[in-house]
C-alpha atoms as a PDB file:
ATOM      1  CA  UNK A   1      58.733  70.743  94.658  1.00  0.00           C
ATOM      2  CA  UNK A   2      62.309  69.016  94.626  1.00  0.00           C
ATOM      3  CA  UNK A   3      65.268  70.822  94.136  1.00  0.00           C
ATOM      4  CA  UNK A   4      66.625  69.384  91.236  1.00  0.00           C
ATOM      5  CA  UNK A   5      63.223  70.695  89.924  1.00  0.00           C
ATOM      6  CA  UNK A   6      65.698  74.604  89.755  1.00  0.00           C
ATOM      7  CA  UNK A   7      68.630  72.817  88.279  1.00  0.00           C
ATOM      8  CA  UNK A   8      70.578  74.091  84.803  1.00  0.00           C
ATOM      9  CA  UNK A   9      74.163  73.356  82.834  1.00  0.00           C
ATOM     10  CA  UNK A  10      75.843  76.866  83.185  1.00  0.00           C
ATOM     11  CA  UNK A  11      78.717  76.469  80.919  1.00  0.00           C
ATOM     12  CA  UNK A  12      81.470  78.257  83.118  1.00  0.00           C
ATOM     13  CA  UNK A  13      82.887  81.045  80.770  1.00  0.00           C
ATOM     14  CA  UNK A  14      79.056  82.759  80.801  1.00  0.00           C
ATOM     15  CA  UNK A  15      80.047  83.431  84.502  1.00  0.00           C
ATOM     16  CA  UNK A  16      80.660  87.387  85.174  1.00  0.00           C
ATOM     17  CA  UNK A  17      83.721  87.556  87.377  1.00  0.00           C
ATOM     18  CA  UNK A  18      84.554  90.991  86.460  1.00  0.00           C
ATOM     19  CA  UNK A  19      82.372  93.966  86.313  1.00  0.00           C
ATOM     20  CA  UNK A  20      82.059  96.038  83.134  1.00  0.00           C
ATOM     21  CA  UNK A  21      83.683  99.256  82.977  1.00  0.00           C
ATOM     22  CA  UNK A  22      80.176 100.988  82.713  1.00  0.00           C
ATOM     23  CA  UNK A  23      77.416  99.993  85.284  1.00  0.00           C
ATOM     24  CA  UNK A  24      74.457 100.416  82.664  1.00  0.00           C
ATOM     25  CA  UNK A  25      76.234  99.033  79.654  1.00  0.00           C
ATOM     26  CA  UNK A  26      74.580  95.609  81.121  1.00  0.00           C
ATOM     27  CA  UNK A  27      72.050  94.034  78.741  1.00  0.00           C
ATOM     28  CA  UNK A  28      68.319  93.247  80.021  1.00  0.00           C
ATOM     29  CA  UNK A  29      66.444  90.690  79.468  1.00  0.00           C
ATOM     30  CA  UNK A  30      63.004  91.371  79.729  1.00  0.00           C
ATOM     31  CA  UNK A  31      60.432  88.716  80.573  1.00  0.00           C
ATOM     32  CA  UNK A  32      56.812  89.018  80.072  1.00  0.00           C
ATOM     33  CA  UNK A  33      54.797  87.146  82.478  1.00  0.00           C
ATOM     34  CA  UNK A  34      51.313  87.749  81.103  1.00  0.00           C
ATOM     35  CA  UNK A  35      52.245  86.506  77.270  1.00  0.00           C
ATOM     36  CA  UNK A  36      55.550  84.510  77.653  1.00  0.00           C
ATOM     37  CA  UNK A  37      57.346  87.099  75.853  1.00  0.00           C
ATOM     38  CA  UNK A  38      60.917  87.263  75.871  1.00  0.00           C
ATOM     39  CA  UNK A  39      62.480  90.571  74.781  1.00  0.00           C
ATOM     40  CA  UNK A  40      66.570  91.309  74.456  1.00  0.00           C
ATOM     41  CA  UNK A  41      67.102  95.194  75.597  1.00  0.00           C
ATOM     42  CA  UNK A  42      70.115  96.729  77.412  1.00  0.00           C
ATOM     43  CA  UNK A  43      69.765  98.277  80.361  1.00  0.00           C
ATOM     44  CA  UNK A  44      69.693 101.621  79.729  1.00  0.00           C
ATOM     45  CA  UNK A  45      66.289 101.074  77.823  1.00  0.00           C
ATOM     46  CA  UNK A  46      64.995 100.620  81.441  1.00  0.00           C
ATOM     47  CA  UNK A  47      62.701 103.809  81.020  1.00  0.00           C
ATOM     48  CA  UNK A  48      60.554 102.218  78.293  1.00  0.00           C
ATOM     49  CA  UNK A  49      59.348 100.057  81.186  1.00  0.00           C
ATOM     50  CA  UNK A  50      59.073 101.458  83.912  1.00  0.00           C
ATOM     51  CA  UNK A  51      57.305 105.462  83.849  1.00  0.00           C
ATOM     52  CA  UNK A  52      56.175 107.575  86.635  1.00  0.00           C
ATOM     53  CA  UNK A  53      53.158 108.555  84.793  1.00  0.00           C
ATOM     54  CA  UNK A  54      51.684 104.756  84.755  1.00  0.00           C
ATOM     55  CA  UNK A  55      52.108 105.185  88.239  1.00  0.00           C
ATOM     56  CA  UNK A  56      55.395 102.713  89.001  1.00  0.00           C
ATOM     57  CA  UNK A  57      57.511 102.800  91.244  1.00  0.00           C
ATOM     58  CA  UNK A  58      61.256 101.039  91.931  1.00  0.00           C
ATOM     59  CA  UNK A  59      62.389 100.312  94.901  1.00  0.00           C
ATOM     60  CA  UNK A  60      66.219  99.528  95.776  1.00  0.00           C
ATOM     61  CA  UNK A  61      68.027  98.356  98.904  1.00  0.00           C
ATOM     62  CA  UNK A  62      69.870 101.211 100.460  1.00  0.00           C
ATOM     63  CA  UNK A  63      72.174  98.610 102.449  1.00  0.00           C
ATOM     64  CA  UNK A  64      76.160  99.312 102.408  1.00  0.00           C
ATOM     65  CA  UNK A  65      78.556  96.613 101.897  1.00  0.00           C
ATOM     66  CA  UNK A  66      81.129  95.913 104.948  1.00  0.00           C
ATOM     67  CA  UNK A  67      84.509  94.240 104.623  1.00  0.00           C
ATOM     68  CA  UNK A  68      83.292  91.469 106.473  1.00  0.00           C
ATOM     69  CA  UNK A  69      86.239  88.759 105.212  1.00  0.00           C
ATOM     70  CA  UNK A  70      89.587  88.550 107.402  1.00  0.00           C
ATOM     71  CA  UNK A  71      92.340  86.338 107.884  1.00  0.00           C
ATOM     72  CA  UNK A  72      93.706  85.637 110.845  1.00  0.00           C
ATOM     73  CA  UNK A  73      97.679  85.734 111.459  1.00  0.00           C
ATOM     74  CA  UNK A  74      97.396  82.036 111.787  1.00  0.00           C
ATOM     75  CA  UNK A  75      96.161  81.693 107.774  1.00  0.00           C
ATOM     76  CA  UNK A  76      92.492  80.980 109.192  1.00  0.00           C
ATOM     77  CA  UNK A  77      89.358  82.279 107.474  1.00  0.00           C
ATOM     78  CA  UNK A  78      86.650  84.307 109.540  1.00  0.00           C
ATOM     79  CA  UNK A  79      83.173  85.599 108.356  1.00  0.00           C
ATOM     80  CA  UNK A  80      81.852  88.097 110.349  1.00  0.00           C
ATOM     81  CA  UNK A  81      77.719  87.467 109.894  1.00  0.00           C
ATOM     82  CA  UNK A  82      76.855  89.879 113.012  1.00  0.00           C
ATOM     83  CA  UNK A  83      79.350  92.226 115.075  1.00  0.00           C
ATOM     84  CA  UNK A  84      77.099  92.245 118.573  1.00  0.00           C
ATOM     85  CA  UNK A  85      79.812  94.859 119.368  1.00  0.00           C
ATOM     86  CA  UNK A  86      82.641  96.243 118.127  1.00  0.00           C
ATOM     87  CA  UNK A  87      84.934  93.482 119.654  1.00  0.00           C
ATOM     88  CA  UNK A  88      82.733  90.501 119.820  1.00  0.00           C
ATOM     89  CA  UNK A  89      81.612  89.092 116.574  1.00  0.00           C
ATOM     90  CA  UNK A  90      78.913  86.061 115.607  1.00  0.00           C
ATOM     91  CA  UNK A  91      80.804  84.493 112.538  1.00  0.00           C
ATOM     92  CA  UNK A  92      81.066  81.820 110.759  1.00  0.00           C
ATOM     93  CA  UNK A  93      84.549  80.064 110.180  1.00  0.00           C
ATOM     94  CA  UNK A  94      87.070  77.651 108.460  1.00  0.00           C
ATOM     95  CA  UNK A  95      88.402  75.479 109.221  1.00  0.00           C
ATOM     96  CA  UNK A  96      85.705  74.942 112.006  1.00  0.00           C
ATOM     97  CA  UNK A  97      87.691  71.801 113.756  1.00  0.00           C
ATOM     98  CA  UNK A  98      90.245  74.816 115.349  1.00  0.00           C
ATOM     99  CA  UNK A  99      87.982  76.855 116.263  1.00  0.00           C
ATOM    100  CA  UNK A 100      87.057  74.824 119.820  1.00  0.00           C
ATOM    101  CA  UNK A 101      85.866  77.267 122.929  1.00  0.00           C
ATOM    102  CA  UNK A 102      88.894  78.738 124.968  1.00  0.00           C
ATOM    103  CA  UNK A 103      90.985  78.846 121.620  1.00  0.00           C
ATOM    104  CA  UNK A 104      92.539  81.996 120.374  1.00  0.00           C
ATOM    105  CA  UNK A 105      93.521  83.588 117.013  1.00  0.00           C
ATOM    106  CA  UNK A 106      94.829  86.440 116.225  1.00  0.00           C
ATOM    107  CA  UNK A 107      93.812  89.383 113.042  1.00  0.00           C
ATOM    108  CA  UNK A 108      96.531  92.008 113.235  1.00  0.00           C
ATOM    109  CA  UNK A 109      97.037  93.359 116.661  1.00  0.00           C
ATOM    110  CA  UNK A 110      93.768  92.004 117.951  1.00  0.00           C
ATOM    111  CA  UNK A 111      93.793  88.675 119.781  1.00  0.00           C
ATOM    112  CA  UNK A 112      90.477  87.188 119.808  1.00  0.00           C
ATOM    113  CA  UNK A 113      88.908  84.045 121.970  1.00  0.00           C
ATOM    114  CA  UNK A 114      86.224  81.445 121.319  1.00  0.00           C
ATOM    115  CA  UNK A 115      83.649  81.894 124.076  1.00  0.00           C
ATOM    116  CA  UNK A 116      80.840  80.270 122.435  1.00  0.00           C
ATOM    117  CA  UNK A 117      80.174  77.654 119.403  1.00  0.00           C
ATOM    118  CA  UNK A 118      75.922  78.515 118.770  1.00  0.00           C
ATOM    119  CA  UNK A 119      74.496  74.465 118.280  1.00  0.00           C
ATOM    120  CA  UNK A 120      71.938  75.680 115.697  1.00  0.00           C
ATOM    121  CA  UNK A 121      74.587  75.888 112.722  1.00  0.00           C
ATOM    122  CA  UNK A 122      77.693  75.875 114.104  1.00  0.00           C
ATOM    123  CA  UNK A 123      78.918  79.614 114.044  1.00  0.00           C
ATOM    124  CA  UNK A 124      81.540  81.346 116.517  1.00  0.00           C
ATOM    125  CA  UNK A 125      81.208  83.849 119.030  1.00  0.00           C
ATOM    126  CA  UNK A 126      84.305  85.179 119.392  1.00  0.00           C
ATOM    127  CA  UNK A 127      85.756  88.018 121.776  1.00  0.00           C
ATOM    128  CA  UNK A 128      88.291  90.069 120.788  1.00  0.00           C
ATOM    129  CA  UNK A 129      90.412  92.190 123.321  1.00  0.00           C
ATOM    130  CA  UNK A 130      90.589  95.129 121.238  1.00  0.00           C
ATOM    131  CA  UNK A 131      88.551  96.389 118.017  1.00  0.00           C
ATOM    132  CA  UNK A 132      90.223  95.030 114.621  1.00  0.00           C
ATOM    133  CA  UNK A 133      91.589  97.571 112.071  1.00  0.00           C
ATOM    134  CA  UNK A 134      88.764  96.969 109.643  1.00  0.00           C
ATOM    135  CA  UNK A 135      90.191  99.381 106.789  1.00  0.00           C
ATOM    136  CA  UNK A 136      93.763  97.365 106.924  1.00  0.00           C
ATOM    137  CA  UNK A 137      92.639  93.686 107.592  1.00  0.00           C
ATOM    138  CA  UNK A 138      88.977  93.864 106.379  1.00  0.00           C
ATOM    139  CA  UNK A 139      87.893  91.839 103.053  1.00  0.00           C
ATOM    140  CA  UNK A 140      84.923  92.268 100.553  1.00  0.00           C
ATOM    141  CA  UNK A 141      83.438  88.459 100.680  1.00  0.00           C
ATOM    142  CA  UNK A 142      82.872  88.293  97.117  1.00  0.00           C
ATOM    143  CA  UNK A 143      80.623  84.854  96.060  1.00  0.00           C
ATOM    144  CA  UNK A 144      82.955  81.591  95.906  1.00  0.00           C
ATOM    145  CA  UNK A 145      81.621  81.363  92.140  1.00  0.00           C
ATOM    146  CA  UNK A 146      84.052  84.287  90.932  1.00  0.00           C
ATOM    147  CA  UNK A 147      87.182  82.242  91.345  1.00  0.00           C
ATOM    148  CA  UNK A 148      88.900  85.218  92.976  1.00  0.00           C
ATOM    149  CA  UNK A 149      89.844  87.185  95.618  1.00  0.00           C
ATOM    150  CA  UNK A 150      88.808  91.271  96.602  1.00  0.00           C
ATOM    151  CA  UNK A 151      90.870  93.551  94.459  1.00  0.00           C
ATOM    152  CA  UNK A 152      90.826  97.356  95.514  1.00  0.00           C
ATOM    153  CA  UNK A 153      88.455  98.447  92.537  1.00  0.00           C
ATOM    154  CA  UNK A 154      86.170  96.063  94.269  1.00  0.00           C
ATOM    155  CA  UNK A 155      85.601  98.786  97.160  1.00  0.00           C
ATOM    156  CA  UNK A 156      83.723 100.549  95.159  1.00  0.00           C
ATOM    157  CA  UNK A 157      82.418  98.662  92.022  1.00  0.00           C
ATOM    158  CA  UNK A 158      80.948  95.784  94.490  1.00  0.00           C
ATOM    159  CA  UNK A 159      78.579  98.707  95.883  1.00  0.00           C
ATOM    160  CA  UNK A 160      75.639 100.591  94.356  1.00  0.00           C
ATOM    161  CA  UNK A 161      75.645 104.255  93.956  1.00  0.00           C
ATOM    162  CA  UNK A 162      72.768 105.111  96.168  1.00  0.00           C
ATOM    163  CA  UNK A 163      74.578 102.462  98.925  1.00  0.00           C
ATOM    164  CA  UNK A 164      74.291 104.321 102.334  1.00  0.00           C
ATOM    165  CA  UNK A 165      73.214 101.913 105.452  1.00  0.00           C
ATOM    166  CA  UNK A 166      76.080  99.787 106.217  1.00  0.00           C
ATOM    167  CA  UNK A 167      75.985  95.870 107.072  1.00  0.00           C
ATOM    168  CA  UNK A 168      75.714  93.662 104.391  1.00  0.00           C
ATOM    169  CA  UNK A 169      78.202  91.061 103.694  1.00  0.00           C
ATOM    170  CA  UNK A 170      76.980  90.777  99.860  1.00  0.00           C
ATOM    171  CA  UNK A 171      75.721  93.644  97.634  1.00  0.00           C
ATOM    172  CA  UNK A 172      71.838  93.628  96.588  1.00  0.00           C
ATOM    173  CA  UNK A 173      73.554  92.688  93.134  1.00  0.00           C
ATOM    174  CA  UNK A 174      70.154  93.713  91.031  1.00  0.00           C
ATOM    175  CA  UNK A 175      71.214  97.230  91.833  1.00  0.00           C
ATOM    176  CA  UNK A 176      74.603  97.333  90.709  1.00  0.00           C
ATOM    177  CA  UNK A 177      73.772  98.571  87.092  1.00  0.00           C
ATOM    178  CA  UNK A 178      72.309 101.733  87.774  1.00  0.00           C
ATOM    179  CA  UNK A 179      74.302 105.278  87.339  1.00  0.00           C
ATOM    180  CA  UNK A 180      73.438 108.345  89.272  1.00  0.00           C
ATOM    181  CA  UNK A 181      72.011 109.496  85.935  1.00  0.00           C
ATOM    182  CA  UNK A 182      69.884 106.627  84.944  1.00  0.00           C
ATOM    183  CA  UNK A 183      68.282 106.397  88.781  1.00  0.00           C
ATOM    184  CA  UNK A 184      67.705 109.802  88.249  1.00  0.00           C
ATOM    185  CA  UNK A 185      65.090 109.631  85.410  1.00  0.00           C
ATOM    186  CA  UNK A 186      63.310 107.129  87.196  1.00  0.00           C
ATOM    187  CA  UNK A 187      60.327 106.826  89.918  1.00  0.00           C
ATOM    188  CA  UNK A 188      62.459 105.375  93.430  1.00  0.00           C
ATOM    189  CA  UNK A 189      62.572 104.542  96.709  1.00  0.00           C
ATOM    190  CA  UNK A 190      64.102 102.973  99.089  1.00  0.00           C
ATOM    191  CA  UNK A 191      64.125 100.106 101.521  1.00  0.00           C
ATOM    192  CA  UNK A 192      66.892  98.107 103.979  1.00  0.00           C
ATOM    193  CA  UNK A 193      67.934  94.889 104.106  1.00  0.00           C
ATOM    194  CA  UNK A 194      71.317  93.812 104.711  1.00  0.00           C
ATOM    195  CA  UNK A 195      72.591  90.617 103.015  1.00  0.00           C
ATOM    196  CA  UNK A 196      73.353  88.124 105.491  1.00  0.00           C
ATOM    197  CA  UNK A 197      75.178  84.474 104.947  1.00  0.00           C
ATOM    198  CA  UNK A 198      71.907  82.956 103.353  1.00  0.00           C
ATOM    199  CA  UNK A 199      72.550  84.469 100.153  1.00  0.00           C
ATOM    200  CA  UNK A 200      76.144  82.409 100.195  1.00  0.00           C
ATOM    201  CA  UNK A 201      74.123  78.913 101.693  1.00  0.00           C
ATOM    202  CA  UNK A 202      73.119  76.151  99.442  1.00  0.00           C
ATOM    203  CA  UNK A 203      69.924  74.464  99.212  1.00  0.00           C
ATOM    204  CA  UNK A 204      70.952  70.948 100.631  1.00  0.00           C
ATOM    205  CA  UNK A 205      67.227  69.501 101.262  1.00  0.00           C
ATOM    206  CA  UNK A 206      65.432  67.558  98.195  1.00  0.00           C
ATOM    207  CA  UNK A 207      62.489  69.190  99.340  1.00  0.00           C
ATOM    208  CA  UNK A 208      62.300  72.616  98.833  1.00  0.00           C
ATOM    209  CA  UNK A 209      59.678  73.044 101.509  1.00  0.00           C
ATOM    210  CA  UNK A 210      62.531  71.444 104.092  1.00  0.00           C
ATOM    211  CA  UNK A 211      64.851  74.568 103.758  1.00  0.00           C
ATOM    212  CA  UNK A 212      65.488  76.981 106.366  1.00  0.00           C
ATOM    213  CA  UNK A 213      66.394  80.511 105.566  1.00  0.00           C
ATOM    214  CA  UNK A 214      68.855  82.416 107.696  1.00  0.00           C
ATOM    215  CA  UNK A 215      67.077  85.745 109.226  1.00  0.00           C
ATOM    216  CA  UNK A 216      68.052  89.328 107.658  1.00  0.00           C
ATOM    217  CA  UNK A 217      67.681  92.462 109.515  1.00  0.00           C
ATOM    218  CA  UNK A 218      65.508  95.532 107.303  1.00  0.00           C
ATOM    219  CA  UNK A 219      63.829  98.524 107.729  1.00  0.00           C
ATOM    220  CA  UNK A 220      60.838 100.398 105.885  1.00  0.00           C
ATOM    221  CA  UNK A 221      61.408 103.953 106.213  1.00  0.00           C
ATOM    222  CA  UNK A 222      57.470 106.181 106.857  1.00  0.00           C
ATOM    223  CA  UNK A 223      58.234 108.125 103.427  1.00  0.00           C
ATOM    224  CA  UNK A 224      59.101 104.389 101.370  1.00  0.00           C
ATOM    225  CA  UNK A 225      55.452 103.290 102.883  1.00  0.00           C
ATOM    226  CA  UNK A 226      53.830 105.574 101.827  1.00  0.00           C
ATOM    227  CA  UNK A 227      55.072 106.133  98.458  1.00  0.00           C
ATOM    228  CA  UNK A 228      54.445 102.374  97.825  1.00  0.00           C
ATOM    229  CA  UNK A 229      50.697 102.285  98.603  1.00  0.00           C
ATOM    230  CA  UNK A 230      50.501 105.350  96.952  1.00  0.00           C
ATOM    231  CA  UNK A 231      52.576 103.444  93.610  1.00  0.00           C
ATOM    232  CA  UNK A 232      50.163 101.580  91.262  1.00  0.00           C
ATOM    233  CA  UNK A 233      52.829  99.306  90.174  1.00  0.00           C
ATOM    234  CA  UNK A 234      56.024  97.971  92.056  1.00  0.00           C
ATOM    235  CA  UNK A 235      58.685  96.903  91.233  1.00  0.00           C
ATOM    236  CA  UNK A 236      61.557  95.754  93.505  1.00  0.00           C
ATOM    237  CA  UNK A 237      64.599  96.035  92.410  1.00  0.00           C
ATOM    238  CA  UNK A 238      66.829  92.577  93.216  1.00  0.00           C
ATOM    239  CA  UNK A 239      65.349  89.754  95.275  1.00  0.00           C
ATOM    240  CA  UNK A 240      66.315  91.819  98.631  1.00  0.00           C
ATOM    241  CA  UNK A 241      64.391  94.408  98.252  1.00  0.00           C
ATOM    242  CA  UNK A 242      61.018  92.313  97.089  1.00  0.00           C
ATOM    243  CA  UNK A 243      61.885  90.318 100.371  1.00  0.00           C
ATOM    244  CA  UNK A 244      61.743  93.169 102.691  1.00  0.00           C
ATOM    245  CA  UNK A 245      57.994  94.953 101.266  1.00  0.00           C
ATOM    246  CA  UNK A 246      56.532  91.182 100.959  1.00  0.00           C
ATOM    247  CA  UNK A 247      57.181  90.158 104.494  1.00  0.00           C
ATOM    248  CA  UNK A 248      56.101  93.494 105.950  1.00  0.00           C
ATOM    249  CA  UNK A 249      52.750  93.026 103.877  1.00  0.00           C
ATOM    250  CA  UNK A 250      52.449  89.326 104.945  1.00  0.00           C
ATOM    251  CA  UNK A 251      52.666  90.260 108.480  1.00  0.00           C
ATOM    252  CA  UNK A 252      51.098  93.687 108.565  1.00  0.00           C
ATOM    253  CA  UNK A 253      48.594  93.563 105.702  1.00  0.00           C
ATOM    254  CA  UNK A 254      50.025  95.989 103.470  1.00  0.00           C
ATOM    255  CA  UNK A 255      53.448  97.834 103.399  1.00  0.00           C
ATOM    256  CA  UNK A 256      54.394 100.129 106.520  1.00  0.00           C
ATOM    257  CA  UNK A 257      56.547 102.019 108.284  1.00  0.00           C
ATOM    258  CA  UNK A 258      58.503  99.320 110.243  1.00  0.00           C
ATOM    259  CA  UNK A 259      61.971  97.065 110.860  1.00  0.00           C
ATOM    260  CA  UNK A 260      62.373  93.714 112.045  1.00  0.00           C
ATOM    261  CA  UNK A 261      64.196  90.525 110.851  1.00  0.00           C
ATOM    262  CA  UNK A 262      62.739  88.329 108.058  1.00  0.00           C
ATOM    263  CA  UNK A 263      63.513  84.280 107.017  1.00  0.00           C
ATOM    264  CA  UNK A 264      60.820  84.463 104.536  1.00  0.00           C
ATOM    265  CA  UNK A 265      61.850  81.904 101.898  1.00  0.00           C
ATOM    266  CA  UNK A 266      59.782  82.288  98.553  1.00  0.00           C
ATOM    267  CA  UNK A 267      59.113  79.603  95.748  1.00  0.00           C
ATOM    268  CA  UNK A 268      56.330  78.281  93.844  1.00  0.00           C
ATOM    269  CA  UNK A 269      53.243  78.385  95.770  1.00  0.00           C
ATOM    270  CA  UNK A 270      53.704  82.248  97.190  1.00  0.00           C
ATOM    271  CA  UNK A 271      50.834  84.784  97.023  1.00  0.00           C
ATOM    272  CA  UNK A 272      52.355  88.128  96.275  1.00  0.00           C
ATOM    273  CA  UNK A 273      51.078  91.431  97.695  1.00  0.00           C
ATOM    274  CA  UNK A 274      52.950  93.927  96.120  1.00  0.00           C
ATOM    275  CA  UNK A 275      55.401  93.298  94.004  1.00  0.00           C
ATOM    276  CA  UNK A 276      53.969  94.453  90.206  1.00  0.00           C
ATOM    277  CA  UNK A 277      57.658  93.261  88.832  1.00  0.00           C
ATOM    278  CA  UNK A 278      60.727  92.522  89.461  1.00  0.00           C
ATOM    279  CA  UNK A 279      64.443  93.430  87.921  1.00  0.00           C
ATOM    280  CA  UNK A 280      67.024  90.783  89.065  1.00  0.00           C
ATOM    281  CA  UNK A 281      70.060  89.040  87.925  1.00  0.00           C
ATOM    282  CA  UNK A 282      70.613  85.759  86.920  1.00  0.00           C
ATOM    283  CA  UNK A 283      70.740  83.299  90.046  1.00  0.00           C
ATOM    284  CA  UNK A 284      72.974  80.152  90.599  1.00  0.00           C
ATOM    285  CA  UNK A 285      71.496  76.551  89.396  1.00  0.00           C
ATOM    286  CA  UNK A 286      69.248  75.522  92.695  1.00  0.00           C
ATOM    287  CA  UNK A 287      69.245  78.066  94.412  1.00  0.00           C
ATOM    288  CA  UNK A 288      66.529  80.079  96.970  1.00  0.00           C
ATOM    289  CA  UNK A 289      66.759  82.981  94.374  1.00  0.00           C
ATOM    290  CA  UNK A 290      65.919  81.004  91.439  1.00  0.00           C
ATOM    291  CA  UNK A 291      63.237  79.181  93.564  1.00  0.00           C
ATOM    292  CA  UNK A 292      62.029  83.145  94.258  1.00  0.00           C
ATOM    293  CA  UNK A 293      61.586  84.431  90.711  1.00  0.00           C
ATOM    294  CA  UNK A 294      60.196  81.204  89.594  1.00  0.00           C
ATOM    295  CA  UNK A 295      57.445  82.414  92.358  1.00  0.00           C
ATOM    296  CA  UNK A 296      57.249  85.517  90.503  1.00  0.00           C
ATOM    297  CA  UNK A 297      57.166  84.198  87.191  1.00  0.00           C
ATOM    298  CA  UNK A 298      56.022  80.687  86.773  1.00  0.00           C
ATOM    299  CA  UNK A 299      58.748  77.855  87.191  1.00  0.00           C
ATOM    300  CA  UNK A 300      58.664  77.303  83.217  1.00  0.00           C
ATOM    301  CA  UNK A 301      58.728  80.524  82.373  1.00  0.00           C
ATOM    302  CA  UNK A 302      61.982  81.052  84.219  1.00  0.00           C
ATOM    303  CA  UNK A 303      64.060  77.989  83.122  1.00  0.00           C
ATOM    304  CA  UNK A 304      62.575  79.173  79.100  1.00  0.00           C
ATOM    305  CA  UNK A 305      64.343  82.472  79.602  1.00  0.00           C
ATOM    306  CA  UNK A 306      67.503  81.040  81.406  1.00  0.00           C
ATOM    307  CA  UNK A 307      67.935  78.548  78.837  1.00  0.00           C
ATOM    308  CA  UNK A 308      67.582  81.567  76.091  1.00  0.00           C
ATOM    309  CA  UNK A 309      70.172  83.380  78.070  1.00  0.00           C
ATOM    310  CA  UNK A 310      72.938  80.899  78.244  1.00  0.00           C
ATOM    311  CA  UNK A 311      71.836  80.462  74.335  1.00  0.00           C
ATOM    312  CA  UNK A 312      72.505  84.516  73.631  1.00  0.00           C
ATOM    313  CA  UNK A 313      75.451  83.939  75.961  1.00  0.00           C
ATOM    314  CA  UNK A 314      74.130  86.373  78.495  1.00  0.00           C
ATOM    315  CA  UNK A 315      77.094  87.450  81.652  1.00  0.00           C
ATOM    316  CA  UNK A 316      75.582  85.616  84.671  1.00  0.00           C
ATOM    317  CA  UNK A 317      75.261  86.500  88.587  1.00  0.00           C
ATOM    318  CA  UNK A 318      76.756  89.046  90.757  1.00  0.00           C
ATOM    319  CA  UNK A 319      78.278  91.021  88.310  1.00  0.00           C
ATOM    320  CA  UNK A 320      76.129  89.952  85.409  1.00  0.00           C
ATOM    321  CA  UNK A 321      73.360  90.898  83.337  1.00  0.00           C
ATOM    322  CA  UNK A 322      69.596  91.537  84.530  1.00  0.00           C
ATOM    323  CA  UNK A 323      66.069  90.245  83.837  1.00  0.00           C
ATOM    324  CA  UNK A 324      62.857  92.753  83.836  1.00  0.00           C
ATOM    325  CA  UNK A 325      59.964  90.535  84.959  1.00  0.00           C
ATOM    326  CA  UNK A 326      56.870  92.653  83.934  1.00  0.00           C
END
């Protein structure tokens, strides 16, 4: 399948660059795989879908979001994608032509040096002589498409409430609606995967099947395996967390206890394992997350309902509405 095959007009005012005031006052689109159904709920109504008596079960991504952004004294930009240790980071940068080995740059009171430029994509190794004051100099890297930069109610808005394992560099967004109270009344568990630079990275290739995903670290935790072979339905919540449970079944044959690093990029073609359903935002125009719930839900399908939602002027991406694939 081609690229452009994922493609739709967004007009720009449907994009959510601010979140609402109250995480489950989000509305929900629900999508019906089996019929071609298209429902318009709010969130809230989640329960009338999902019931630990039918034997479901949710599962969210646990990961924490780091400030991963920072600007160096010189007015450069540095993404840190992987801090090997405290003072030498893997990250990406701009504007890459000053960057060279042996040059330095300083964040704050930390000086740090180029030591290595990786030939696969380009990214930095740099060295840093002492560890930088993350809590002073330290951004939230919040998606290009909000037009913005961090603001301090980001800290905590830009997380979910059951966020606990830090390292991700962009929230499991799927999981941003849900309150204490409305997890609460739910069946749950959880997984890891922390959001890497992949979920910032275009799809460049006409060919779909030319892409190349970057690799995310995760982790199944012995109680989360269990619970899901135990689950007759489930359902991931966000793209992340679907990730994680259908690479460890790919590779292992059904979901267990286990952590590793996955590229797996689904699209059309996929066999799912165990995912029953699916709640997710609404993804960017050609993109590997559109490609993924297109997977889930039949290409048509998906581009139907997106084309509904920009009709009923749904809020779009990060800090959007959702869609309930059931």
């Amino acid at each position: 399948m081609l690229t452009s095959d994922f493609d739709y007009h967004l007009p720009p005012e449907l994009i959510a660059s601010e979140p609402l005031a109250d995480r489950s006052a989000s509305r929900m689109m629900v999508v019906h795989r089996g019929s071609g159904k298209i429902e318009h709920r709010m969130f809230r109504e989640i329960g009338q879908f999902v019931s630990q008596d039918a034997g479901d079960m949710l599962v969210l991504n646990d990961t924490r979001v780091v400030p991963a952004r920072y600007f160096t004294n010189q007015g450069y930009e540095v993404l840190r994608l992987d801090p090997q240790t405290p003072t030498r980071w893997r990250c990406m940068v701009k504007p890459g032509k000053k960057f060279r080995v042996g040059h330095t740059v300083s964040i704050g009171e930390a000086t740090g040096t180029v030591v290595e430029i990786l030939e696969d994509n380009g990214d930095r190794i740099i060295e840093f002589d002492r560890v930088v004051d993350e809590s002073k100099h330290g951004h939230l890297a919040l998606p290009h498409y909000m037009g913005r930069d961090d603001q301090p109610a980001d800290r905590e808005r830009y997380q979910t409430v059951f966020a606990r394992e830090e390292g991700s560099i962009a929230a499991p967004t799927a999981g941003l609606h849900f309150t204490p109270e409305v997890l609460g009344t739910l069946p749950h568990t959880f997984v890891t995967l922390h959001v890497g630079v992949g979920t910032f990275q275009p799809v460049k290739v006409e060919n779909i099947a030319d892409h190349k995903m970057h690799s995310e670290v995760y982790e199944v935790p012995e109680e989360t395996a269990q619970t899901v072979q135990a689950a007759k339905r489930v359902i991931p919540v966000g793209t992340t967390a679907l990730r994680t449970l259908e690479t460890v079944a790919r590779d292992h044959g059904r979901v267990i206890p286990t952590q590793g690093s996955t590229d797996i990029f689904i699209h059309p073609g996929f066999e799912f394992r165990v995912a029953g359903g699916l709640l997710t935002n609404f993804h960017l125009p050609k993109s590997t997350l559109i490609m993924l719930v297109s997977a889930f839900a039949g290409r048509e399908l998906i581009m139907k309902a997106y084309s509904e939602a920009i009709r009923e002027r749904y809020r779009f991406f990060s800090y959007g509405d959702c869609m309930l694939i059931v």
